[in-house]
N, C-alpha and C. Protein backbone atom coordinates (compact mmCIF):
# COMPACT_ATOMS: atom_id res chain seq x y z
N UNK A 1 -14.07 -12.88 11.62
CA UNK A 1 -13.33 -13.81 12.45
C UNK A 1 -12.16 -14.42 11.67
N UNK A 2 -12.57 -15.03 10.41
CA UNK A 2 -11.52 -15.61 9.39
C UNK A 2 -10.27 -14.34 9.32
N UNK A 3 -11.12 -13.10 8.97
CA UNK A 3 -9.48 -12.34 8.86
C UNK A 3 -8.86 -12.16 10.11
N UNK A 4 -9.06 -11.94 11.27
CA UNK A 4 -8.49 -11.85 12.77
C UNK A 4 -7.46 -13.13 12.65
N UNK A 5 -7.85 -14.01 12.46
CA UNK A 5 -7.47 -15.29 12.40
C UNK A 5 -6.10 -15.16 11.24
N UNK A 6 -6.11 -14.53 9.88
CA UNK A 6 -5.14 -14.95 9.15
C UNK A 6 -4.39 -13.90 9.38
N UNK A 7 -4.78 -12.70 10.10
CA UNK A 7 -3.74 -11.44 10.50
C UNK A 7 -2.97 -11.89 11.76
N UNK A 8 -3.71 -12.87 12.94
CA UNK A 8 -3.04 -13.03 13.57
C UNK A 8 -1.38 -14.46 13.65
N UNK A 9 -2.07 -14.95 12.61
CA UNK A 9 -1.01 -16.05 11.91
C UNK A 9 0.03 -15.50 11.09
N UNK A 10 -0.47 -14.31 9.95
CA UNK A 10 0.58 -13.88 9.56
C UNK A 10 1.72 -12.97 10.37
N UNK A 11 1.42 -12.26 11.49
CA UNK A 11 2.13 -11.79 12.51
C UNK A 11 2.88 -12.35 13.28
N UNK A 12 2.53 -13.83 13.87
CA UNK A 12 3.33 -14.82 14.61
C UNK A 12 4.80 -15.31 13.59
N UNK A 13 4.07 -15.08 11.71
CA UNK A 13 4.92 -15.82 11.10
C UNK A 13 6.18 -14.68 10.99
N UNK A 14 5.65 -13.72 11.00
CA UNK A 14 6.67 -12.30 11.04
C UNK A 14 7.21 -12.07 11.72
N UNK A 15 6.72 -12.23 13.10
CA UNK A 15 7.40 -12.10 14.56
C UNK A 15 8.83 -12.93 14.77
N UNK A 16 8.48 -14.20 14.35
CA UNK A 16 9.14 -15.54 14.27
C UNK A 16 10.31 -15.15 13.42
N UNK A 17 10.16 -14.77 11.98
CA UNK A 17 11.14 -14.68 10.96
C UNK A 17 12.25 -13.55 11.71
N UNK A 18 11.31 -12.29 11.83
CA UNK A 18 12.34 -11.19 12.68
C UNK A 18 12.67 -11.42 14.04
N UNK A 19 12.72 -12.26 14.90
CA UNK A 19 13.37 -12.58 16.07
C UNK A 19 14.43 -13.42 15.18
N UNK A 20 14.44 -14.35 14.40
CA UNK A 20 15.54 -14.99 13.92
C UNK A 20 16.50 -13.58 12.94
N UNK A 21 16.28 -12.35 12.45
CA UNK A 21 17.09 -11.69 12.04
C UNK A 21 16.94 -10.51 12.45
N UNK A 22 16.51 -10.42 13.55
CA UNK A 22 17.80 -9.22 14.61
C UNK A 22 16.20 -8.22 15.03
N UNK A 23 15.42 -8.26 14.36
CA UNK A 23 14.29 -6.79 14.70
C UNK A 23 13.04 -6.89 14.15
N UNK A 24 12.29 -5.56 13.69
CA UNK A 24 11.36 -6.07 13.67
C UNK A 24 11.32 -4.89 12.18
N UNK A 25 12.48 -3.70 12.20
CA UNK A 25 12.31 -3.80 11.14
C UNK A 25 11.30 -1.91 10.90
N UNK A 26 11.36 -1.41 10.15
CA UNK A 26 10.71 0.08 10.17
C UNK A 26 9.01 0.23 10.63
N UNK A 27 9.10 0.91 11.38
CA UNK A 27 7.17 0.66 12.15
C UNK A 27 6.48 1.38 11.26
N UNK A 28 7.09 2.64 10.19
CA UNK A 28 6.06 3.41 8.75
C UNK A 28 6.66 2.99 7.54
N UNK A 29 5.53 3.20 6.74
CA UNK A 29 6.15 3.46 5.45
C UNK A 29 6.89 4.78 5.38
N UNK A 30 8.28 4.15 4.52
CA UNK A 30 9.25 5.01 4.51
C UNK A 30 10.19 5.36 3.21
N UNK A 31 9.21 4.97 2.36
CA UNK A 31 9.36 5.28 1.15
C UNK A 31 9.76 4.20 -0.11
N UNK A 32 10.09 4.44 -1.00
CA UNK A 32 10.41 3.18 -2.02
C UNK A 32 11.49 2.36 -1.55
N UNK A 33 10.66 1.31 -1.91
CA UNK A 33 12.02 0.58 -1.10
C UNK A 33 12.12 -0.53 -2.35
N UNK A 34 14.16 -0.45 -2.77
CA UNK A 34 14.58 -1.50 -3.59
C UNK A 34 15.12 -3.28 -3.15
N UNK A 35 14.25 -3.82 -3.28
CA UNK A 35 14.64 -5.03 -3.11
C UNK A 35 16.29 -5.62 -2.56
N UNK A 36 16.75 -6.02 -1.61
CA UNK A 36 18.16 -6.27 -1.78
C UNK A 36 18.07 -7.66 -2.58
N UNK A 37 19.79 -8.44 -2.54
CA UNK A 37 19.59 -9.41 -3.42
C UNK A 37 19.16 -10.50 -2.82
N UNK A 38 18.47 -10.83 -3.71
CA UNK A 38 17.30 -11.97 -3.55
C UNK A 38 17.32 -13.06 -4.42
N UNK A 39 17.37 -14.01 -4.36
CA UNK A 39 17.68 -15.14 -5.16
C UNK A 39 16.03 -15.36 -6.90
N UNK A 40 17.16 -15.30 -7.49
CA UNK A 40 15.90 -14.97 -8.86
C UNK A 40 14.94 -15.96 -8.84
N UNK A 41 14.52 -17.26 -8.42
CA UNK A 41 13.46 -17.83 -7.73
C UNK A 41 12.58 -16.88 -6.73
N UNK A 42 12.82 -16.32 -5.58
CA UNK A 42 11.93 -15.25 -5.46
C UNK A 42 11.61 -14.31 -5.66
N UNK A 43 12.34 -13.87 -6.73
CA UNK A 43 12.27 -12.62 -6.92
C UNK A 43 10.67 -12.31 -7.77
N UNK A 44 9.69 -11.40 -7.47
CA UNK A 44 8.46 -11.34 -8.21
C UNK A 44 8.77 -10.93 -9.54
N UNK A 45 7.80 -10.64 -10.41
CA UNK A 45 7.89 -10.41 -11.88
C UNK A 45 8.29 -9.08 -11.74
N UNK A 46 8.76 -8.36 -12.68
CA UNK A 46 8.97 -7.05 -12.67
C UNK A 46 8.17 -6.36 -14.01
N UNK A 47 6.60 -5.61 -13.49
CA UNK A 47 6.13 -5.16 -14.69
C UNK A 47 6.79 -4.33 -15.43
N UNK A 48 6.03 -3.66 -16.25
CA UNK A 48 6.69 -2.12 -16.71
C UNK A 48 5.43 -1.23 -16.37
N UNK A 49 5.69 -0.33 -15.39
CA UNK A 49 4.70 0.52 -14.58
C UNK A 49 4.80 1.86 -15.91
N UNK A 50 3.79 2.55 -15.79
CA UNK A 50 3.65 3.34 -16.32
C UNK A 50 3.92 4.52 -15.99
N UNK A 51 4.48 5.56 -16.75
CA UNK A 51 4.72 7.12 -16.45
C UNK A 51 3.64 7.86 -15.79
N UNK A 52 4.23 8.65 -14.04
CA UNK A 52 2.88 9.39 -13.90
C UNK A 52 3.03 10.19 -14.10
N UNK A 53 2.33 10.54 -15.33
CA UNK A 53 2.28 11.90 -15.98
C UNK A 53 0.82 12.62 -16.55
N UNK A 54 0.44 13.28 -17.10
CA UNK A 54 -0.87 13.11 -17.81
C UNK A 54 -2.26 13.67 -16.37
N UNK A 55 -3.87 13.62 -17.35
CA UNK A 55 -4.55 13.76 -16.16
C UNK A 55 -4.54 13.13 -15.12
N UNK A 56 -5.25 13.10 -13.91
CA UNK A 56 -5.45 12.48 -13.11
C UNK A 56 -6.57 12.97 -12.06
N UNK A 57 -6.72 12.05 -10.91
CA UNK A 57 -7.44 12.38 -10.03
C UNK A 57 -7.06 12.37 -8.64
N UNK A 58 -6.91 13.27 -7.49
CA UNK A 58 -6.61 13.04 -6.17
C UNK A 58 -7.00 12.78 -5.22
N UNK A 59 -7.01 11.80 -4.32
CA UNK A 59 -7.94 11.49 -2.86
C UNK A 59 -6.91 12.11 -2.11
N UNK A 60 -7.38 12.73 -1.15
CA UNK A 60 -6.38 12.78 0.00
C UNK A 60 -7.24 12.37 1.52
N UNK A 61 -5.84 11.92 2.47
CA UNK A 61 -6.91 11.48 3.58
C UNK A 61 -7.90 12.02 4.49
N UNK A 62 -9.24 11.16 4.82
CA UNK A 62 -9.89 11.67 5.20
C UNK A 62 -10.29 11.05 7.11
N UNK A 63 -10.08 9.78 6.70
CA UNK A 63 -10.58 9.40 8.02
C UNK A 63 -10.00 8.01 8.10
N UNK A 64 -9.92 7.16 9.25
CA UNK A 64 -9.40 5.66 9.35
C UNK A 64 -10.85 5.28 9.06
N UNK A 65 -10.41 3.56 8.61
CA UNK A 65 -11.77 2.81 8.12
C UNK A 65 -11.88 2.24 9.47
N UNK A 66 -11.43 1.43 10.31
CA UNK A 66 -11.48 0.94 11.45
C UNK A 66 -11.01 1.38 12.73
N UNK A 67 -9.58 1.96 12.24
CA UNK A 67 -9.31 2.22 14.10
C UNK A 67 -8.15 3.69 13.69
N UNK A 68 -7.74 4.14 14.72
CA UNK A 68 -6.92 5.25 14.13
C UNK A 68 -5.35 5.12 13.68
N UNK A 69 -5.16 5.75 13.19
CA UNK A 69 -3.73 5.71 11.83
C UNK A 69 -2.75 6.48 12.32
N UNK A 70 -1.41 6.43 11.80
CA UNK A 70 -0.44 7.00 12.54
C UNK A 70 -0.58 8.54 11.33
N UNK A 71 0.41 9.41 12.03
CA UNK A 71 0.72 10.82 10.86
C UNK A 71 0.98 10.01 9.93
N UNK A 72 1.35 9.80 9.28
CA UNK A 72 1.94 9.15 8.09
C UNK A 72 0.83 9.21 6.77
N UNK A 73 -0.30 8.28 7.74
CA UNK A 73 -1.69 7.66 6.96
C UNK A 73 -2.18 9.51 6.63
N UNK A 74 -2.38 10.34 8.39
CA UNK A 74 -3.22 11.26 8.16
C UNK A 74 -2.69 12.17 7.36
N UNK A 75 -1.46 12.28 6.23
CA UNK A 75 -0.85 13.08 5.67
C UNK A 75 -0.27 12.70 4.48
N UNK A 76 -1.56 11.66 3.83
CA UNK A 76 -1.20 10.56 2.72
C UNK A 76 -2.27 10.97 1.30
N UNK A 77 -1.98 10.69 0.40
CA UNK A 77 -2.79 10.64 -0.44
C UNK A 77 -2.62 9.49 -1.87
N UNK A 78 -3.53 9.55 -2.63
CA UNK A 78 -3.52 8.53 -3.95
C UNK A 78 -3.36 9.53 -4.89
N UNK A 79 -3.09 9.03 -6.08
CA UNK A 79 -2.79 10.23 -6.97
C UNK A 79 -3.21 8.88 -8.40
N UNK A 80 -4.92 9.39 -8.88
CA UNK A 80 -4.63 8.34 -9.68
C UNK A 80 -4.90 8.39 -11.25
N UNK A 81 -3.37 8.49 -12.50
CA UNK A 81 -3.64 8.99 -13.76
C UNK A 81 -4.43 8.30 -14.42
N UNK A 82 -4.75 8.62 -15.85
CA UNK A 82 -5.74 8.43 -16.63
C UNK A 82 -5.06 7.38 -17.17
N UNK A 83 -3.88 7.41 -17.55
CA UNK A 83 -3.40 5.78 -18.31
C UNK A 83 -3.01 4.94 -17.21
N UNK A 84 -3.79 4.66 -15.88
CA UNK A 84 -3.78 3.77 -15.23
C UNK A 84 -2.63 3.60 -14.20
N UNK A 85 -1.69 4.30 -14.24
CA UNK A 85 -0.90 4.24 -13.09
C UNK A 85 -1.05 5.19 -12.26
N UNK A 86 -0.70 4.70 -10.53
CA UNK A 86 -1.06 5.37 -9.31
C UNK A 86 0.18 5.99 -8.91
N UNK A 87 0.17 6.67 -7.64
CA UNK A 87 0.85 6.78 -6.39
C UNK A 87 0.29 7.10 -5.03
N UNK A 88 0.69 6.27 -4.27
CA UNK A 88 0.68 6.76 -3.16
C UNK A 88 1.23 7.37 -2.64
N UNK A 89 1.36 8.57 -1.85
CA UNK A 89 2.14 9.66 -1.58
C UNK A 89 2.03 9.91 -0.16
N UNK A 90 3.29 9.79 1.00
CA UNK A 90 3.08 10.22 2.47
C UNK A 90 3.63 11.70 2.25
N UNK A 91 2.98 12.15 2.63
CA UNK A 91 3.90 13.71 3.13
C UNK A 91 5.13 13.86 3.99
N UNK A 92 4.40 13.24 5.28
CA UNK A 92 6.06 13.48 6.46
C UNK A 92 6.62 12.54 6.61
N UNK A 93 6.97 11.46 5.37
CA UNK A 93 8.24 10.15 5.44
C UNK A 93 9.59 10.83 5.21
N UNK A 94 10.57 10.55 5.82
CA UNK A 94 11.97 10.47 5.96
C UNK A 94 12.67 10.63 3.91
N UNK A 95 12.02 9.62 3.72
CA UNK A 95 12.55 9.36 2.07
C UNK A 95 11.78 9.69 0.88
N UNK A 96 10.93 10.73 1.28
CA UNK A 96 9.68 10.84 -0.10
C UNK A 96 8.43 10.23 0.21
N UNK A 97 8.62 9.11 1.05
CA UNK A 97 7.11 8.24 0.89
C UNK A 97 6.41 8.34 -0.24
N UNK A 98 6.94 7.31 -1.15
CA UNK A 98 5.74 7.15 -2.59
C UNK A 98 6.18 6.07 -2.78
N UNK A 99 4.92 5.33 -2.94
CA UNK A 99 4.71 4.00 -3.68
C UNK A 99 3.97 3.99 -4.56
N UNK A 100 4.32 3.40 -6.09
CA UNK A 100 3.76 3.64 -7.25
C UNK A 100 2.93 2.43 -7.37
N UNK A 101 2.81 2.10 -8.68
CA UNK A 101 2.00 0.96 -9.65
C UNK A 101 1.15 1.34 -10.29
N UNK A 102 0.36 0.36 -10.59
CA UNK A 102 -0.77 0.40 -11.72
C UNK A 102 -1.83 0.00 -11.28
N UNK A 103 -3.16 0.75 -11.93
CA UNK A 103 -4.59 -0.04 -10.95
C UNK A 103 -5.62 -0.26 -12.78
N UNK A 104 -6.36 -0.65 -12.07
CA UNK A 104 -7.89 -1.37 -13.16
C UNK A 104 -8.90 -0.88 -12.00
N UNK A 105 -9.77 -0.44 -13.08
CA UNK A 105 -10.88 0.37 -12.18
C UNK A 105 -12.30 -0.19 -13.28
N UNK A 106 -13.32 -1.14 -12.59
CA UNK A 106 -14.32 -1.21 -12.87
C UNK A 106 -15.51 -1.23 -12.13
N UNK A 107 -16.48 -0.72 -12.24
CA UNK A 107 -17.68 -0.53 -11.74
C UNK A 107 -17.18 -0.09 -10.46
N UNK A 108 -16.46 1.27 -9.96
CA UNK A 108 -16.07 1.32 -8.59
C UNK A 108 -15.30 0.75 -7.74
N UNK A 109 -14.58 -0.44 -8.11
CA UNK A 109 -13.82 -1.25 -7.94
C UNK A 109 -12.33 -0.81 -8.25
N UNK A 110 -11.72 -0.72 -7.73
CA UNK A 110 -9.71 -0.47 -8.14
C UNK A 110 -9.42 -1.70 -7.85
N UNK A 111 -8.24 -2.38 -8.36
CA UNK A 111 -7.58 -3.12 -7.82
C UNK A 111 -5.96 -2.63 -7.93
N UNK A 112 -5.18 -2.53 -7.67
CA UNK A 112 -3.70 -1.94 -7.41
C UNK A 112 -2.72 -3.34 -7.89
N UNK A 113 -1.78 -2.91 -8.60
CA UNK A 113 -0.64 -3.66 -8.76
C UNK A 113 0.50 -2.94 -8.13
N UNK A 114 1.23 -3.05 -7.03
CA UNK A 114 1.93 -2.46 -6.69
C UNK A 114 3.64 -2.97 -7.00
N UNK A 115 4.41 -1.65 -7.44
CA UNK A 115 5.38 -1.60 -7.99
C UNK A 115 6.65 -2.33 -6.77
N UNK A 116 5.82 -2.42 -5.33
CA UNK A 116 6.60 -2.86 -4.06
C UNK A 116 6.28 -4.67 -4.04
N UNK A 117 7.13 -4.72 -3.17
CA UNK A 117 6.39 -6.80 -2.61
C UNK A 117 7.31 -6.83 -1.43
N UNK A 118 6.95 -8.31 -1.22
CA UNK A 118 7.52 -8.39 0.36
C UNK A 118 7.62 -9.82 0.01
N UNK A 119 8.92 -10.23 0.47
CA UNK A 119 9.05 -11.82 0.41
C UNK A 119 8.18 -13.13 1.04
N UNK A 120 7.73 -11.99 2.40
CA UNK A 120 6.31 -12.88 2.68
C UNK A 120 5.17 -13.27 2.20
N UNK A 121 5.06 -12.56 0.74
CA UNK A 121 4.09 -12.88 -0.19
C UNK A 121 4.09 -11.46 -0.79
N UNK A 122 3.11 -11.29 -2.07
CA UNK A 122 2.81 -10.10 -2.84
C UNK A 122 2.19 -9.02 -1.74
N UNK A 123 2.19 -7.98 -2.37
CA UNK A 123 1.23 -6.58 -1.86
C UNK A 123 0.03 -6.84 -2.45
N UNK A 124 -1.17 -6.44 -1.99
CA UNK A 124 -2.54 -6.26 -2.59
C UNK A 124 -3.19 -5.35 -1.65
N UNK A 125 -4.18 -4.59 -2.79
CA UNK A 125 -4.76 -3.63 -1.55
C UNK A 125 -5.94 -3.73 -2.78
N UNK A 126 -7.32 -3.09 -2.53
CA UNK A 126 -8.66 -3.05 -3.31
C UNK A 126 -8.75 -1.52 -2.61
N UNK A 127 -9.24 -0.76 -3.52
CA UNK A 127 -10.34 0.75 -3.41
C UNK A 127 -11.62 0.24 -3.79
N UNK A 128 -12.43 0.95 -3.09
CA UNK A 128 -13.55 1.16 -3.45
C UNK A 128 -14.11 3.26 -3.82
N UNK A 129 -14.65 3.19 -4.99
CA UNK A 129 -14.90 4.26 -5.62
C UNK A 129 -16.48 4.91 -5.51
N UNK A 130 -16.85 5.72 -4.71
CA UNK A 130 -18.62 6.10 -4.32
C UNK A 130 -18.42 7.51 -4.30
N UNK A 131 -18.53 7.84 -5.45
CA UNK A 131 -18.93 9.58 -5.79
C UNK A 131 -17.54 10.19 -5.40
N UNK A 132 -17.20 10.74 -4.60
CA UNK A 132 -15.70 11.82 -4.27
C UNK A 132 -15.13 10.84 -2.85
N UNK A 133 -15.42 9.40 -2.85
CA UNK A 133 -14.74 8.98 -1.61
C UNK A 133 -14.50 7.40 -2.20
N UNK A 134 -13.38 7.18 -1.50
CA UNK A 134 -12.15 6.30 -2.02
C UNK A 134 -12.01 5.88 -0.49
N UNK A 135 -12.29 4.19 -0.65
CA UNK A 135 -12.13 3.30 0.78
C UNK A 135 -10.74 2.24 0.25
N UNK A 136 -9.72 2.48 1.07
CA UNK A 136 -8.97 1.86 0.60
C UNK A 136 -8.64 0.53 1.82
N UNK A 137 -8.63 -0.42 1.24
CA UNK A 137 -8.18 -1.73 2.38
C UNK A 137 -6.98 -2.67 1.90
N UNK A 138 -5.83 -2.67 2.52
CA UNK A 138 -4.88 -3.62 1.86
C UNK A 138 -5.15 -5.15 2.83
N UNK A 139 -4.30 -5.71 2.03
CA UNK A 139 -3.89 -7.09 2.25
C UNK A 139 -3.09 -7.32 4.05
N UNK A 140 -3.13 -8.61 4.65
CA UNK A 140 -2.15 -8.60 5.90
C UNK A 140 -1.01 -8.58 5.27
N UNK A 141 -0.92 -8.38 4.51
CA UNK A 141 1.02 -8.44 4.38
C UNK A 141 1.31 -6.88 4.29
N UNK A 142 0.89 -6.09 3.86
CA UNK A 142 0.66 -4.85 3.62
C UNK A 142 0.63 -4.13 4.82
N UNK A 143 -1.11 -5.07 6.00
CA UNK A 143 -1.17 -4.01 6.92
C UNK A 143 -0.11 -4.31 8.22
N UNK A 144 0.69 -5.41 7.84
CA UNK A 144 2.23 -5.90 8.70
C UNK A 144 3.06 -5.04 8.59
N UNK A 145 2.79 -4.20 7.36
CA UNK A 145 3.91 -3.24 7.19
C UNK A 145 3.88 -1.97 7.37
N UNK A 146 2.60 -1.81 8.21
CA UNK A 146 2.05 -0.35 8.67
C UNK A 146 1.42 0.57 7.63
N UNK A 147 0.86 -0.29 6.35
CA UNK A 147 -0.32 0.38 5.41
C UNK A 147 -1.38 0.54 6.69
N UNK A 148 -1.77 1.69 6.58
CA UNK A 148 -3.39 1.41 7.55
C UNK A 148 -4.60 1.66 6.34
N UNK A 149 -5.78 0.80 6.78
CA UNK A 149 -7.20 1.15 5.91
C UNK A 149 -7.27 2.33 6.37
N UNK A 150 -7.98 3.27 5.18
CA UNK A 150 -8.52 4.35 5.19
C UNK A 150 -9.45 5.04 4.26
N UNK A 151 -9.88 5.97 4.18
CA UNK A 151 -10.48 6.40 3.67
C UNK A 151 -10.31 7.81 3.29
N UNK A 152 -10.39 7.70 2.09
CA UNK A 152 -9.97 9.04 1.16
C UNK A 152 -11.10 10.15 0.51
N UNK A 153 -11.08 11.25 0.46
CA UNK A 153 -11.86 12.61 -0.66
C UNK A 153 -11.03 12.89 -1.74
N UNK A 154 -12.04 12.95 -2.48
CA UNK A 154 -11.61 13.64 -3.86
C UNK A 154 -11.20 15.09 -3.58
N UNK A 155 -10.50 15.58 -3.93
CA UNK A 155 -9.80 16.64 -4.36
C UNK A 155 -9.69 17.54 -5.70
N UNK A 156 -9.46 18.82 -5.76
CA UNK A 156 -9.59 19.29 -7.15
C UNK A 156 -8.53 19.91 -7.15
């Protein structure tokens, strides 16, 4: 109930902001997207993400966690290296669709630092890790921006 509640507040607050500047703005992820200028008070920290290079491991999608996902989701995958940096990868986006960062993985647990943000607040998303399947759930600011939960397979 609490999250219905803060998804539906953060949407009114989005709705609100984009009726005051013209739209509503891209309905998929559509690939990396560079910040325009933004006053260095908001601007978030800027890590230093790591090279994806090296081993790694692949989920690709398998199923929605709750309700169904656009092509985008069903033609998505994680891509995640051994020195800790990710990607997310759409197949049929316009611009590449990849969003990078860095994750921490304990006891099955991911947590994601993502190399993206949104002035409405940070990105956050959590995986969960159970043998060859990867549950991924982001944040409302995230799923405002047409991240959908899902659920991922390991891959070889």
């Amino acid at each position: 109930m609490t999250q219905t509640v803060i998804r539906c507040a953060a949407f009114m607050a989005l709705l609100v902001l984009s009726t005051g500047c013209g739209g509503l703005g891209p309905t998929s992820p559509s690939g990396r997207s560079e910040p325009t200028a933004v006053s260095a008070s908001t601007s978030p920290p800027q890590p230093n993400f790591l090279a994806l290079s090296g081993p790694s491991r692949i989920f690709t999608f398998d199923h929605a966690l709750t309700y169904g996902v656009g092509d985008y989701t069903k033609n998505s995958r994680f891509v995640f290296y051994d020195n800790g940096a990710f990607v997310l990868q759409f197949a049929i986006c316009k611009c590449g669709g990849e969003y990078r960062g860095r994750y921490t993985e304990a006891n099955g647990l991911i947590t994601f630092e993502w190399e993206g943000w949104s002035v409405a607040g940070p990105w956050g998303a959590t995986g969960t890790v159970q043998g060859d399947t990867l549950t991924v759930q982001y944040n409302p600011i995230m799923e405002l921006s047409d991240f959908e939960n899902a659920v991922y397979l390991r891959t070889q």
